[in-house]
Protein backbone atom coordinates (compact mmCIF):
# COMPACT_ATOMS: atom_id res chain seq x y z
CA UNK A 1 0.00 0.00 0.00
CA UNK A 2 1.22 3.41 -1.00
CA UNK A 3 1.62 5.16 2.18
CA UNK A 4 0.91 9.18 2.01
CA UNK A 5 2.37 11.57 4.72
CA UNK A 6 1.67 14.74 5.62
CA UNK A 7 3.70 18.09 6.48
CA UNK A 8 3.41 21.52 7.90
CA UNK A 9 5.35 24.10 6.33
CA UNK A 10 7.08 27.16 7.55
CA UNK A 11 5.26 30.08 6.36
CA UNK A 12 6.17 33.88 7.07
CA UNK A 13 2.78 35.34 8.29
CA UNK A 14 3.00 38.65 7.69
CA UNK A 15 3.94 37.77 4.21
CA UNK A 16 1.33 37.42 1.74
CA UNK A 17 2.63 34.80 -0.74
CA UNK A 18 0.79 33.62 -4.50
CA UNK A 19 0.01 30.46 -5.60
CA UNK A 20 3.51 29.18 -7.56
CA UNK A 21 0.84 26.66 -9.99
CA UNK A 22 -1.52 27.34 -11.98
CA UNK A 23 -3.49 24.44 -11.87
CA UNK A 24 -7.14 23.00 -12.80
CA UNK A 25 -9.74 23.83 -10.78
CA UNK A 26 -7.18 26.30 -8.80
CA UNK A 27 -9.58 28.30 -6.69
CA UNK A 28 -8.16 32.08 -7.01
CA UNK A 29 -10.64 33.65 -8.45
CA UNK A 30 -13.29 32.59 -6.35
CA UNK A 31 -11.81 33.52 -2.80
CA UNK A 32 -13.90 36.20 -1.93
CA UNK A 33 -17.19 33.88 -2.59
CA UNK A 34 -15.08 31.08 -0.54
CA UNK A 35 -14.55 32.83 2.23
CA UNK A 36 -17.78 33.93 2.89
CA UNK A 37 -18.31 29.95 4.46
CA UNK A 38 -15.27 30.12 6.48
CA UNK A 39 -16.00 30.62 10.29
CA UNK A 40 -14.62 34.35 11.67
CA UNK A 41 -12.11 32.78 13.52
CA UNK A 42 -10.35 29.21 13.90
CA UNK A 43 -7.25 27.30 15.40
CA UNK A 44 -6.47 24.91 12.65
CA UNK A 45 -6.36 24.83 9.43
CA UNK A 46 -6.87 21.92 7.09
CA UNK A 47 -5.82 21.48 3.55
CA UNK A 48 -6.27 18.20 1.83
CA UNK A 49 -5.88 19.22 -1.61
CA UNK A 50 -2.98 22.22 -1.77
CA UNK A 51 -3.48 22.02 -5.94
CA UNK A 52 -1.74 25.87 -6.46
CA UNK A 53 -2.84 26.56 -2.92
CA UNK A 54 -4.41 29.91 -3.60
CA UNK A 55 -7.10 29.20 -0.53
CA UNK A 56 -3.65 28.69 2.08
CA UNK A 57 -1.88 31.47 0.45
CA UNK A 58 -4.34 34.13 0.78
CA UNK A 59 -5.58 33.27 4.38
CA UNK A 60 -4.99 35.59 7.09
CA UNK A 61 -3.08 33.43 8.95
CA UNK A 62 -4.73 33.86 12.52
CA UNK A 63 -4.39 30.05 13.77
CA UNK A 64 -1.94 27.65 15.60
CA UNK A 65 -1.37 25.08 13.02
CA UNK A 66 -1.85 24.70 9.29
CA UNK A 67 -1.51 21.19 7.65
CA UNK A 68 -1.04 20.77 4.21
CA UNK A 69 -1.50 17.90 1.90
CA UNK A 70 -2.06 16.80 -1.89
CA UNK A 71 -2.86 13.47 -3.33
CA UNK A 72 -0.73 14.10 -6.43
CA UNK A 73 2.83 12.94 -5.63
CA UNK A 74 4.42 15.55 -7.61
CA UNK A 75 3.05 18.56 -5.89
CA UNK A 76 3.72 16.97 -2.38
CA UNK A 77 7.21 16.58 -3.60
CA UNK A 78 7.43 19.93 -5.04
CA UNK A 79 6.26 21.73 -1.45
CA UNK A 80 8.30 19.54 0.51
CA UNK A 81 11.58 20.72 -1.58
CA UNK A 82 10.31 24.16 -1.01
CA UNK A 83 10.17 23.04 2.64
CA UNK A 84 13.54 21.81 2.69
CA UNK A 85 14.85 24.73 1.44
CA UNK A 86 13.26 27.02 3.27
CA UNK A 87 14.54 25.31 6.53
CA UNK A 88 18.42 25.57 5.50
């Protein structure tokens, strides 16, 4: 069995980042409509399916923890490099 893991990465808070993919179904230009479901306020944030993460990226990052994940192997791999990186 193909066993996925998950990782938080080290984000700068006060720094509003953009999405790095452009990717199908990619959910930028409907944020405003998005948030409008979100509650006010919140500890933890959950993201199952990163994609271009434009929903993560644009979040006014207000919580404790943030977990991010992505079913496709390559853009696990490609935020966990950024990870890496961003740790050295």
């Amino acid at each position: 069995m193909n066993e996925r893991k998950s990782f938080v990465l080290p984000f700068d808070h006060d720094n509003k980042a953009k999405p790095i993919l452009k990717w199908a179904g990619g959910k930028s230009s409907i944020l405003l409509e998005l948030f409008e479901f979100f509650p006010k306020k919140f500890n933890r944030y959950y993201e199952p399916f990163l994609g271009g993460g434009a929903v993560f990226l644009s979040l006014n990052k207000n919580f404790k923890n943030e977990f991010i994940n992505d079913m496709n192997k390559d853009i696990y791999t490609l935020y966990r490099i950024i990870q890496k990186n961003l740790m050295n």
